[in-house]
Protein backbone atom coordinates (compact mmCIF):
# COMPACT_ATOMS: atom_id res chain seq x y z
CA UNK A 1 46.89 14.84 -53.38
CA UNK A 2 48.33 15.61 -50.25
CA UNK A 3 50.55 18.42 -51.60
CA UNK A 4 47.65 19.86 -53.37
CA UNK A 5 45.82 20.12 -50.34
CA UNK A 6 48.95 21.48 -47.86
CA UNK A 7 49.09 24.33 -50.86
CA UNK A 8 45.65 25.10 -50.44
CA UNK A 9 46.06 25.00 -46.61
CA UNK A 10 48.89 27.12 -46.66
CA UNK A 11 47.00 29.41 -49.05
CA UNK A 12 43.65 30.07 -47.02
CA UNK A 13 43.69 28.14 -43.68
CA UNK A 14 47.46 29.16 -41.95
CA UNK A 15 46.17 33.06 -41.37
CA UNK A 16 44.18 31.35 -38.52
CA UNK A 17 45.10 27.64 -38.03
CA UNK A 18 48.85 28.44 -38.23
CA UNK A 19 51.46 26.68 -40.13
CA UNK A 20 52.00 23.52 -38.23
CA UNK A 21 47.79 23.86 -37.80
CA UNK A 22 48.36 23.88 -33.95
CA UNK A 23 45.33 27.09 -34.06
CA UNK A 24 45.01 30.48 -32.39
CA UNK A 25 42.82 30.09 -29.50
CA UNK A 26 43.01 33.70 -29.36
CA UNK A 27 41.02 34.29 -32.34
CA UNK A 28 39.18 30.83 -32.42
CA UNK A 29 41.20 29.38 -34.81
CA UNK A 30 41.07 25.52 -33.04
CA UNK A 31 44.11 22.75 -33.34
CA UNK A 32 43.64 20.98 -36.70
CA UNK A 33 46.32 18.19 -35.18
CA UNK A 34 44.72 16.56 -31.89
CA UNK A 35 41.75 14.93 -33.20
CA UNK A 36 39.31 17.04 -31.31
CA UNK A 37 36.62 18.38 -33.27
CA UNK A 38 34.20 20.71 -32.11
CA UNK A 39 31.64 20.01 -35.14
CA UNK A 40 32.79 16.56 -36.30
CA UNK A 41 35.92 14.68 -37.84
CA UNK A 42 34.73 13.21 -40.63
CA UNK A 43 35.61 14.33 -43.96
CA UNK A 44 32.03 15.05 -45.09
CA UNK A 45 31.37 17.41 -41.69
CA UNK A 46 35.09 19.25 -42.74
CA UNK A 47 34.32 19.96 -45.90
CA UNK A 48 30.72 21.73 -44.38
CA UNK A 49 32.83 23.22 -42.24
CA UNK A 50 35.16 24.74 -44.97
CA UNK A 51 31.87 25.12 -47.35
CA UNK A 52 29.54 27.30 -45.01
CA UNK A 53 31.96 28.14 -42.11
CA UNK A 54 31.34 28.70 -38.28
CA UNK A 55 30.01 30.26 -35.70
CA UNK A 56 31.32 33.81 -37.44
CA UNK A 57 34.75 33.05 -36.68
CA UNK A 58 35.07 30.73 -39.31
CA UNK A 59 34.73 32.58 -42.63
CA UNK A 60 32.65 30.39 -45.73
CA UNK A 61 34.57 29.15 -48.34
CA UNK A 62 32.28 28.07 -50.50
CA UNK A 63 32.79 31.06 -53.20
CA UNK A 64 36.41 31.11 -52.78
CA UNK A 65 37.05 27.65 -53.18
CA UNK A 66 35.87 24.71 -55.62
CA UNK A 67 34.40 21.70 -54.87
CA UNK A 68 37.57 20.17 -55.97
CA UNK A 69 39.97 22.39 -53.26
CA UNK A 70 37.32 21.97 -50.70
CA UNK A 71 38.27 18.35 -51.63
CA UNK A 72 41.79 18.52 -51.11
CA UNK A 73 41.83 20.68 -48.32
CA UNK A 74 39.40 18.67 -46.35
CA UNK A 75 41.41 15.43 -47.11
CA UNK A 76 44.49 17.27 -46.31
CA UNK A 77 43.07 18.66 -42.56
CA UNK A 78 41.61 15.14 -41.82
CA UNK A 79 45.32 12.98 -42.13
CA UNK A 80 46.60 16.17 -39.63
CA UNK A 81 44.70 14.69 -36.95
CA UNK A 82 45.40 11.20 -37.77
């Protein structure tokens, strides 16, 4: 699962978040890694983010993804900050 997830990362999150998901403050992108959320941790409130997005920086993925990436990606960005 965690590979899935990392592939799915690395297919629509790194633009932003950066490979090691450290973020670009300069375009909003925030750390993935230091356990500081700015809209909650849990895996329910990353997978809204990922679903509807943020703030207009943080583009909806909803459409692009399936419930089953959204899954695997979520899973995958909560053990970063663990």
């Amino acid at each position: 699962l965690v590979a899935a997830g990392e592939k799915h990362y690395r297919t629509y999150c790194v633009a932003c978040h950066g490979p090691e998901a450290k973020g670009n403050i300069a375009m909003g992108a925030p750390n993935l890694t230091n356990g500081i959320w700015l809209y909650g941790g849990n895996e329910e409130q990353i997978a809204h983010s990922l679903r509807i997005g943020r703030n207009g920086q943080m583009p909806a993925f909803e459409n692009t993804l399936s419930e089953d990436k959204i899954h695997l990606v979520t899973a995958y960005i909560y053990g970063l900050s663990k």
